[in-house]
Structures are given as C-alpha cells and as structure tokens.
Protein backbone atom coordinates (compact mmCIF):
# COMPACT_ATOMS: atom_id res chain seq x y z
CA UNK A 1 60.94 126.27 -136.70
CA UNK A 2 59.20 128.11 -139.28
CA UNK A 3 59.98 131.51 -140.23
CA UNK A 4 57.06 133.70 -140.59
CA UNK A 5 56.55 134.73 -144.30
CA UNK A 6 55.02 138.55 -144.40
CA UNK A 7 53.64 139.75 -148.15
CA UNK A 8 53.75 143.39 -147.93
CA UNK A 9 51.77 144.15 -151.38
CA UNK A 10 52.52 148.21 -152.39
CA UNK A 11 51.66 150.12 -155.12
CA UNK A 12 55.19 152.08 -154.89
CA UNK A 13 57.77 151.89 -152.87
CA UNK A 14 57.90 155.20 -150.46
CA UNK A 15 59.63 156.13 -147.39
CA UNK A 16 56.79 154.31 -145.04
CA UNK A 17 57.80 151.29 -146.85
CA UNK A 18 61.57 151.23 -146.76
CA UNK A 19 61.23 152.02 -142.97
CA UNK A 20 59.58 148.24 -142.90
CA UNK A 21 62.06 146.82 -144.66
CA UNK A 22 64.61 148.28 -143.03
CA UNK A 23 62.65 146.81 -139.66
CA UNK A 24 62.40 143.32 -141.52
CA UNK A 25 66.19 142.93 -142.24
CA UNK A 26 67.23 143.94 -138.11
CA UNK A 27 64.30 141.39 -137.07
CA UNK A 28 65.88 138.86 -139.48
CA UNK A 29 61.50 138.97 -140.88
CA UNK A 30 60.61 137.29 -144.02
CA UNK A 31 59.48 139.86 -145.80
CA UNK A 32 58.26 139.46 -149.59
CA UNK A 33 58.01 142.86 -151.65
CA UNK A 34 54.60 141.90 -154.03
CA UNK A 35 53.95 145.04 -156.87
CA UNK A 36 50.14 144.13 -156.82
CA UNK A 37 50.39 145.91 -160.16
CA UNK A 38 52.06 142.93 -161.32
CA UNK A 39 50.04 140.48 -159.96
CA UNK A 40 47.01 138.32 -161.36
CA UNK A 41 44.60 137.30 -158.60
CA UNK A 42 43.29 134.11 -160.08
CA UNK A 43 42.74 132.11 -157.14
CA UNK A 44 42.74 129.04 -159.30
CA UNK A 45 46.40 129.68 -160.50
CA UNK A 46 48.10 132.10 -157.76
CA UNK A 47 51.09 130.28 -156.51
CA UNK A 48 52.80 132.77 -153.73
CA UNK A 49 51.56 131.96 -150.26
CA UNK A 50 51.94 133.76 -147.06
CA UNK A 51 51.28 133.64 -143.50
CA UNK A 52 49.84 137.15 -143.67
CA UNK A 53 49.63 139.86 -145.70
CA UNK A 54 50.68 143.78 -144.91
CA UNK A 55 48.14 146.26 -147.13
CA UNK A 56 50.62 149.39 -148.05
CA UNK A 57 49.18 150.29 -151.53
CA UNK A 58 49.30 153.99 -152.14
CA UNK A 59 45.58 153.34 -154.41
CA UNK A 60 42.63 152.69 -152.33
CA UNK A 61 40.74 150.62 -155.47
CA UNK A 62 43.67 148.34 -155.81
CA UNK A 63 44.74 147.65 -151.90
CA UNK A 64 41.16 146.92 -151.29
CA UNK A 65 40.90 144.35 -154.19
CA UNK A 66 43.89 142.72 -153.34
CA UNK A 67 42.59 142.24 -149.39
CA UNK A 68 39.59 140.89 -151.02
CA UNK A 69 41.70 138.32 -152.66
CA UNK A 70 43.78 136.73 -150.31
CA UNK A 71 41.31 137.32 -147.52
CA UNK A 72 39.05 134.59 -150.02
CA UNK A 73 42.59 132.32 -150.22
CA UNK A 74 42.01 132.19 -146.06
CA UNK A 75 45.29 134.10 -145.64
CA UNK A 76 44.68 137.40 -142.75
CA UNK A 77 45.16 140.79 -143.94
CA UNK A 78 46.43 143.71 -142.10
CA UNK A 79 44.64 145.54 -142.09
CA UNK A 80 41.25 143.32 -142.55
CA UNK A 81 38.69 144.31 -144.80
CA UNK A 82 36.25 145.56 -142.37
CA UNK A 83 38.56 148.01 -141.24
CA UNK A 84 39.56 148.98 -144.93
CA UNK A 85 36.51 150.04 -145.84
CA UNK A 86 35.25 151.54 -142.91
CA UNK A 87 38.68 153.41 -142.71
CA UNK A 88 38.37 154.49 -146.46
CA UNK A 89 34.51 155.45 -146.71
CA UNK A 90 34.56 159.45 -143.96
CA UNK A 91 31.02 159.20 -143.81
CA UNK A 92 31.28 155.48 -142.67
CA UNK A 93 33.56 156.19 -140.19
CA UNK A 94 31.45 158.88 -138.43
CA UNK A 95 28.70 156.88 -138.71
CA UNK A 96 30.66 154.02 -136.77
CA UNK A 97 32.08 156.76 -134.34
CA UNK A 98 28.75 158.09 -133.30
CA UNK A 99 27.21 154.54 -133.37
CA UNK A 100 29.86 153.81 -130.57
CA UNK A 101 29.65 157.34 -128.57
CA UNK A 102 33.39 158.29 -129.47
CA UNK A 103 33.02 162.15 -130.06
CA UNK A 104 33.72 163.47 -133.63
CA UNK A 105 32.79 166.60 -135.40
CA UNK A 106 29.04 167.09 -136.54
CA UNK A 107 28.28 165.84 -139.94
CA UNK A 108 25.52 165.30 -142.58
CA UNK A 109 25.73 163.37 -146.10
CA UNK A 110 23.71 165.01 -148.50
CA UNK A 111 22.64 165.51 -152.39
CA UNK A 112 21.59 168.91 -153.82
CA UNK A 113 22.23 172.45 -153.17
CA UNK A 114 18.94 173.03 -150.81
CA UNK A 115 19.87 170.04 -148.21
CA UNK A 116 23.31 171.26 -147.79
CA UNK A 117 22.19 174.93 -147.25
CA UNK A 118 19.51 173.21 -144.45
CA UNK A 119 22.43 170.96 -143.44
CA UNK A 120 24.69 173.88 -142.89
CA UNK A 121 22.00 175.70 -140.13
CA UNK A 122 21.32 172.17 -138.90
CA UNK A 123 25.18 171.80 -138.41
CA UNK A 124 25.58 175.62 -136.57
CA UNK A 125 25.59 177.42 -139.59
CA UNK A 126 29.31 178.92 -141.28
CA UNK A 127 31.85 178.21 -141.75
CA UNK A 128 31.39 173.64 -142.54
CA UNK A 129 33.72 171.86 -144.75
CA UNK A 130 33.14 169.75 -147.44
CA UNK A 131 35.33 166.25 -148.28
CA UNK A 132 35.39 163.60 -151.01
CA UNK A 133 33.81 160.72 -149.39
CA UNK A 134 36.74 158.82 -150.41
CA UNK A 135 39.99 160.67 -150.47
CA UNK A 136 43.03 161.83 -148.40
CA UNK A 137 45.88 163.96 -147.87
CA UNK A 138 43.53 166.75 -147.51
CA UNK A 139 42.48 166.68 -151.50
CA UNK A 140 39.20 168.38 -153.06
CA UNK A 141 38.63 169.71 -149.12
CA UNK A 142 37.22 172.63 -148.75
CA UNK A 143 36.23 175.13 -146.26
CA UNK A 144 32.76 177.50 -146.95
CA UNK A 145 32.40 180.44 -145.37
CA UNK A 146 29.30 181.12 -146.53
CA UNK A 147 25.72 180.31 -148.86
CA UNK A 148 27.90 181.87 -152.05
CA UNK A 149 31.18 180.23 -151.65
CA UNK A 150 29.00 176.58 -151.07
CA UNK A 151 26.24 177.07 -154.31
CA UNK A 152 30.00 177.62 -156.01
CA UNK A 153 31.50 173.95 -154.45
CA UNK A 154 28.51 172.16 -155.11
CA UNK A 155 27.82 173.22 -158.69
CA UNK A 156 31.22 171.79 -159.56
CA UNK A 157 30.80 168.72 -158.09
CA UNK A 158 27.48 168.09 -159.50
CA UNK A 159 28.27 169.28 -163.24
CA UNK A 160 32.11 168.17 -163.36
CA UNK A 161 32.40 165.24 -161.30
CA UNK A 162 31.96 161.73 -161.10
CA UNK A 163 28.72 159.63 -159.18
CA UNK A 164 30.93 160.02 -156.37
CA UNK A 165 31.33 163.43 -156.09
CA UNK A 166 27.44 163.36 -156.08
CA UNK A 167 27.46 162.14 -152.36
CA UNK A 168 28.63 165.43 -150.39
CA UNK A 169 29.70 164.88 -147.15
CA UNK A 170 29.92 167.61 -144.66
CA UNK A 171 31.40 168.86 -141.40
CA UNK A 172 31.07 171.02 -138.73
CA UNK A 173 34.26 173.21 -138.86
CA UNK A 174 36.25 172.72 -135.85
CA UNK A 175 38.88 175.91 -134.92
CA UNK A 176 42.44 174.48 -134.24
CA UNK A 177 44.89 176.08 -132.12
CA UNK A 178 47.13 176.23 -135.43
CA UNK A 179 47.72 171.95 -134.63
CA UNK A 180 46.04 168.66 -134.49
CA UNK A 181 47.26 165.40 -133.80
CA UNK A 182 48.05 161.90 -134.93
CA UNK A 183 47.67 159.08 -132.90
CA UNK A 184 48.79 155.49 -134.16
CA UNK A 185 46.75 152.92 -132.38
CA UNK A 186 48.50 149.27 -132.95
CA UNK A 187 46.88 145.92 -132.42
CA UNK A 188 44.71 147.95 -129.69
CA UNK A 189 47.60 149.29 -128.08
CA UNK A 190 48.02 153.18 -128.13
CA UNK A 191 51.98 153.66 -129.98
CA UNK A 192 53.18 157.30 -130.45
CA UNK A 193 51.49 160.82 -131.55
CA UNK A 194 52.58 163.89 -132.90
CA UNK A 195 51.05 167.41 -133.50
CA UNK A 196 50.82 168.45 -136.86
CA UNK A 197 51.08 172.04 -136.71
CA UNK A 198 50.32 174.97 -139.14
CA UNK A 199 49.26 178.25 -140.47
CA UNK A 200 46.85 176.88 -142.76
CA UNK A 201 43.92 175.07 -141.60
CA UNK A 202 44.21 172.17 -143.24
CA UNK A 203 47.67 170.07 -141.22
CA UNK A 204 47.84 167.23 -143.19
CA UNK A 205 51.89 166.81 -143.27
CA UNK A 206 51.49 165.82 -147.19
CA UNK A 207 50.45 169.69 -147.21
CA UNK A 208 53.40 170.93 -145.09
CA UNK A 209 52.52 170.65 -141.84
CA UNK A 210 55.32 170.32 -139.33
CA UNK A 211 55.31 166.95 -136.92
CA UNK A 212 56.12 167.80 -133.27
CA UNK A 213 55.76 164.57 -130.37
CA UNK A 214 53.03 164.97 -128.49
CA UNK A 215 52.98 163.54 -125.26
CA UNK A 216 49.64 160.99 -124.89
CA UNK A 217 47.28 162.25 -121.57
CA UNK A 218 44.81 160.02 -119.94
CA UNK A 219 41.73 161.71 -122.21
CA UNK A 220 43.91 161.34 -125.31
CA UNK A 221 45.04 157.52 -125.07
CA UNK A 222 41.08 156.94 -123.83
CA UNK A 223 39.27 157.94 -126.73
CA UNK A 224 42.19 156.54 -128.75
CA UNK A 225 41.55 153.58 -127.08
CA UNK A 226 37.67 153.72 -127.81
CA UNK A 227 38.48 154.71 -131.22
CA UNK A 228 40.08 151.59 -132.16
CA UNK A 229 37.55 149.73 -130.32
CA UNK A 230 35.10 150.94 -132.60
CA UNK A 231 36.87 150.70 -135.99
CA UNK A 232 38.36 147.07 -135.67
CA UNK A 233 42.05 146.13 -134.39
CA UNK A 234 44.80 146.72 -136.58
CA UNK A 235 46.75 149.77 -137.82
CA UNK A 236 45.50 152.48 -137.47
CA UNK A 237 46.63 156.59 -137.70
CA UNK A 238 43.57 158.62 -136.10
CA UNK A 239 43.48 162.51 -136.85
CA UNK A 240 41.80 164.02 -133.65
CA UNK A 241 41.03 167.68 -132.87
CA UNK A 242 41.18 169.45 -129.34
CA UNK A 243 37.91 171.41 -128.41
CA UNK A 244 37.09 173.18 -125.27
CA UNK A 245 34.96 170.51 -124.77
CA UNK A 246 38.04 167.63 -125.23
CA UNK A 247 39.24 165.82 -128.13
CA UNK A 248 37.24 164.51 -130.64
CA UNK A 249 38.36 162.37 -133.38
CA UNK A 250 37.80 163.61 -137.07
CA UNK A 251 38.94 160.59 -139.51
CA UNK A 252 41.08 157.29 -139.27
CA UNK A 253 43.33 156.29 -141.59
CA UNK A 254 44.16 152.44 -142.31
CA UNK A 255 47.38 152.58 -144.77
CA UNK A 256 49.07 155.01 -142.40
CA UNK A 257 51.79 156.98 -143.15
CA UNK A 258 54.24 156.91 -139.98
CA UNK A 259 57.33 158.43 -141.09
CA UNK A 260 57.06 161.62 -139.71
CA UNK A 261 55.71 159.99 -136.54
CA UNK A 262 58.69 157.71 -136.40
CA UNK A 263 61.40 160.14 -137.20
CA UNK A 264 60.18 162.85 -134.37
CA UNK A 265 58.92 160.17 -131.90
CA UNK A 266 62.29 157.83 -132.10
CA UNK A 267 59.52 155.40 -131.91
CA UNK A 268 59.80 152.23 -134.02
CA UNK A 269 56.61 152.94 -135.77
CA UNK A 270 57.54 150.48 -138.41
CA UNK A 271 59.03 147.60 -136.44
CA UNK A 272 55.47 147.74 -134.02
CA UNK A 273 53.68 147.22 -137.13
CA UNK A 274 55.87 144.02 -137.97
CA UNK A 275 55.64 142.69 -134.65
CA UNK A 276 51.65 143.17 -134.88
CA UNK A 277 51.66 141.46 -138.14
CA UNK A 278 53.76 137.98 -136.43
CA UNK A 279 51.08 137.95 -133.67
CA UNK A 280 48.06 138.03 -136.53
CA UNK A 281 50.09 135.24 -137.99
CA UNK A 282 50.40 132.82 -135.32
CA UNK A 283 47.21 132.90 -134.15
C-alpha cells in the first residue's frame, strides 16, 4: 500500500514544527520539509507532488500564495484557502461570526478620525481597541481610553502607514478576569484548551502570557463547535473571552501555534493535526 506523502511547506523551522516531525517519525508519516522560500511555483515545471499539503509558514503573504498554488495543481491544503483568508483578514472573521450568530465582541471597520469617534459611542463608548486588519501575536494593538489617546492612534496610521493601515478595525473592549483561552478545534472535533493568563491585558503567550489547561464545559466546546462550523473545517486555534453573559469568541487563528497547548495539555496537539491531514488525503 501506499504511504501517504505530507508536504509541510514553512517559512522557518520553530518549535510547532519540530513537534510534527517528531509526530511524523513515531507514526512512521511521510513527511517532506518544503522551504517555500526556495521554491518556484511554476505549475508548468514543479516536479514535487504530494497527497496533501500542511500550511505552517510563519508569513501570511507567502503561506497564502503557496495554498494558492498547489490548491490550482488539485492537491488539498490544510488548511484550505477559504479558511486562510477568512482566518487571516479580523474583520472577515467577525463578519463570518456574526453572519452565523456565534457571539464575538462588537466591532466596526472604519476610515477617518470622525467615524471612529461615532464608532466608539456606537460601540459603548471607552475604552475600544484598535488591530491591524491583518496581523498577530498581539502587534500594533492597542487599547484607547479615550477621544485623545485615539486622534493620537489614528494620526499615525493615516500619516505613517501603509493602504492597510488605512482600514481601522475596531473593538469593543472586553474586561478579562486576568485570562482568556485557546481552544484548538481539529477536523470539527473540539482537541484541548488552555488559559492564557496575565497581568497585562493583552495574553497572547508570544507576549508572556502563562498557558494553564483548561478544562472544556458544555458552553465552551458548543460555541467552539459553532465556531468551526462557521469558519470551515480544518485547524484551527480560537481565542475566546468569558463575559457575564458567556463566552464569546474574539479571533481564529489558522497556522496555530500549539506548543504551549501541547506541553501543558499532554495532548498530542501535533500528532491530531497529522492524523487530520491522512483523513483529508484519502478522501
């Protein structure tokens, strides 16, 4: 029988990714490392082929390229292309949570000064936060407490930014209980989650934050569940928020990083993911 070639394309070789080879080697997987730095995507002349391909590049511009490419050479992508750029575009992914009723923080895409001062009263008023569009790792976000600290935010994106730091997207701003949480949702399934917790508001763990197991309730694995409904199956790390009012889920995440999931959880984060990727292939 045929063995089951995976291409896991990366842009550098971190932690996340050794974890999957690691997995690979005790599944006995054929796994193929492929630098997409290296590569030329001439579908004329490219002559590596794979049963499926694993996204893990660290840049956004080139994973989504390279999906593009061998999604056109008929070979399936995890994750897809749908759920790449819904995953990688925030106010997308609102707009495809509140499409499908999953509850997520109010937001607003606007661009001048004068809509985001009416979006801010429209939103509740201080304090919102601002985000890059595209972005992670809790980069260029920012939290306004009030009209002088946001004419401040804005007039630097407008003057020394790009076009798309001209698209402002905003938030409600959601109080923590010094935590959120990360929930992996694989091939529709609900995996593992951890709290991030810390003093500072933002809890990405690139920033610090400390990764405790959460245990997953009924309300959690159901709108984690509806979450990944919404977004497309595949891989998936959801950031979700708890309110007095319940969770509500405030971005998802489609080149997750699972390490720090893995490591507290004693989950296989990494060999799920592998498994996932043999099922897309046989089908």
């Amino acid at each position: 029988m045929k063995k089951v070639k995976i291409g896991l394309l990366h842009t550098t070789i971190r932690g996340d990714e050794k974890l999957l080879i690691d997995a690979a080697k005790r599944r006995n997987v054929n796994l193929r490392l492929v630098d997409v730095r290296e590569q030329i995507l001439d579908p004329v002349s490219y002559q590596e082929r794979f049963d499926v391909v694993l996204e893990r590049c660290l840049s956004t511009v080139k994973g989504s390229h390279a999906i593009e490419f061998f999604e056109s050479m008929r070979i399936p992508v995890v994750n897809n292309l749908s759920v790449a750029r819904l995953c990688e575009n925030k106010f997308l992914t609102s707009l495809t949570l509140f499409k499908h009723r999953v509850p997520t923080p109010r937001f607003s895409l606007i661009f001048g000064e004068e809509q985001a001062k009416a979006a801010v009263l429209e939103l509740g008023g201080y304090p919102v936060v601002i985000k890059p569009v595209h972005g992670s790792w809790g980069r260029l976000v920012a939290k306004l407490n009030d009209a002088h600290a946001l004419e401040a935010v804005i007039e630097q994106k407008l003057t020394l930014g790009g076009p798309h730091h001209q698209a402002i997207y905003m938030q409600k701003y959601i109080e923590k209980p010094g935590r959120d949480i990360r929930v992996h949702v694989i091939g529709g399934k609900v995996i593992a989650a951890i709290y991030r917790k810390s003093n500072h508001w933002i809890t990405n763990t690139a920033r610090g934050a400390e990764a405790v197991p959460c245990k997953v309730d009924r309300a959690l694995k159901k709108i984690a569940l509806a979450t990944g409904k919404a977004i497309g199956e595949g891989v998936l790390g959801l950031d979700l928020f708890e309110t007095k009012n319940g969770y509500v889920v405030n971005e998802v995440n489609h080149t997750i990083e699972f390490k720090n999931v893995q490591r507290v959880t004693g989950i296989d984060i990494a060999g799920t993911i592998l498994d996932y990727c043999l099922k897309v292939a046989k089908k």
